[in-house]
Protein backbone atom coordinates (compact mmCIF):
# COMPACT_ATOMS: atom_id res chain seq x y z
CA UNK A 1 8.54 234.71 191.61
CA UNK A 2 9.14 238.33 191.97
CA UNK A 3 13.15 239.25 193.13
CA UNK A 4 13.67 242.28 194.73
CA UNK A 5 16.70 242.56 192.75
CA UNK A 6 18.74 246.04 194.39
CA UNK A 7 17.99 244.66 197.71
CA UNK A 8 19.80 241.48 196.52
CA UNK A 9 22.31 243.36 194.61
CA UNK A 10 22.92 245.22 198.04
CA UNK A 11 23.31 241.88 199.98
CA UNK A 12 25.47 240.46 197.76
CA UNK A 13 27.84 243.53 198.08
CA UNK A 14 27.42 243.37 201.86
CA UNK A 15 28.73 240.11 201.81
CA UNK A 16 32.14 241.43 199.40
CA UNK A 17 31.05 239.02 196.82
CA UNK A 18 31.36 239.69 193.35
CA UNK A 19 28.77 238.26 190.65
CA UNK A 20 31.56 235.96 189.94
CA UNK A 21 32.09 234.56 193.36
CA UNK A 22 28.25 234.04 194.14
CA UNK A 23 27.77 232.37 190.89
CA UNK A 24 31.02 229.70 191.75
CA UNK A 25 29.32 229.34 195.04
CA UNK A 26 25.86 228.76 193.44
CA UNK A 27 27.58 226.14 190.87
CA UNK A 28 25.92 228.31 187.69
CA UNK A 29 27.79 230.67 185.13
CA UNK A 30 28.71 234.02 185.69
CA UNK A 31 27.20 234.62 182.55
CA UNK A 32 23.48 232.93 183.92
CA UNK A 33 23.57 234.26 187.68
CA UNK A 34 23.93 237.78 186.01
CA UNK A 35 20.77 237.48 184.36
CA UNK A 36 18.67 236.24 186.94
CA UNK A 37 20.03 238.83 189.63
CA UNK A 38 19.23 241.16 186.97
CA UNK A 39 15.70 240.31 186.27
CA UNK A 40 16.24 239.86 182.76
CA UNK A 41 13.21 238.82 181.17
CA UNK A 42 12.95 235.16 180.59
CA UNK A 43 15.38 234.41 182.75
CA UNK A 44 14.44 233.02 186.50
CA UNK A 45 15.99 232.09 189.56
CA UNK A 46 14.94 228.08 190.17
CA UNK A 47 13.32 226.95 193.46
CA UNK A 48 16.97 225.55 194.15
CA UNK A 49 18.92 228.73 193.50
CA UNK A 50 16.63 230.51 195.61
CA UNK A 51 17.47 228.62 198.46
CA UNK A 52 21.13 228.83 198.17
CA UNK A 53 21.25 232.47 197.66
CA UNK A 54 19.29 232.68 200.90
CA UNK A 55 21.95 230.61 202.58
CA UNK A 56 25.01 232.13 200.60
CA UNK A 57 24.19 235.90 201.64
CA UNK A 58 22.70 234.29 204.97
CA UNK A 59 19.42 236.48 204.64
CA UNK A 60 16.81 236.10 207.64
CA UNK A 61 13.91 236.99 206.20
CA UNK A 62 13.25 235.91 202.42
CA UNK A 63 10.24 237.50 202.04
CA UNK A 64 12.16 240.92 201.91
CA UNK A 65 13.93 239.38 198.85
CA UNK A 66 11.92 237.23 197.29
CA UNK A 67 7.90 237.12 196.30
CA UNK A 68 6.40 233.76 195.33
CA UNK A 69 2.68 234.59 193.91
């Protein structure tokens, strides 16, 4: 899955949450849901995490965030 990670980045910062928050809310480590919003190789978002980032940062259409190939 390919994350369009400034576009999330932006959303997240829309929403006034910090990497901190959206990782409490997403029941992961700060630590963890930096390096997935980061892209850092290796490290992927889970079929699971996607959907609760989409409902977290309310985002209407996933396909502007998110690429599944």
């Amino acid at each position: 899955m390919l994350v369009n990670t400034q576009k999330l980045k932006g959303r997240r910062v829309e929403k006034g949450l910090t990497i901190r928050e959206l990782a409490k809310k997403m029941d992961i480590s700060a630590q963890s849901a930096h390096r997935k919003l980061n892209d850092d190789t290796g490290t992927y978002l889970t079929l699971p995490e996607v959907e609760s980032l989409i409902r977290i940062l309310d985002i209407d259409n996933p396909r502007e965030y998110f690429l599944c190939l």
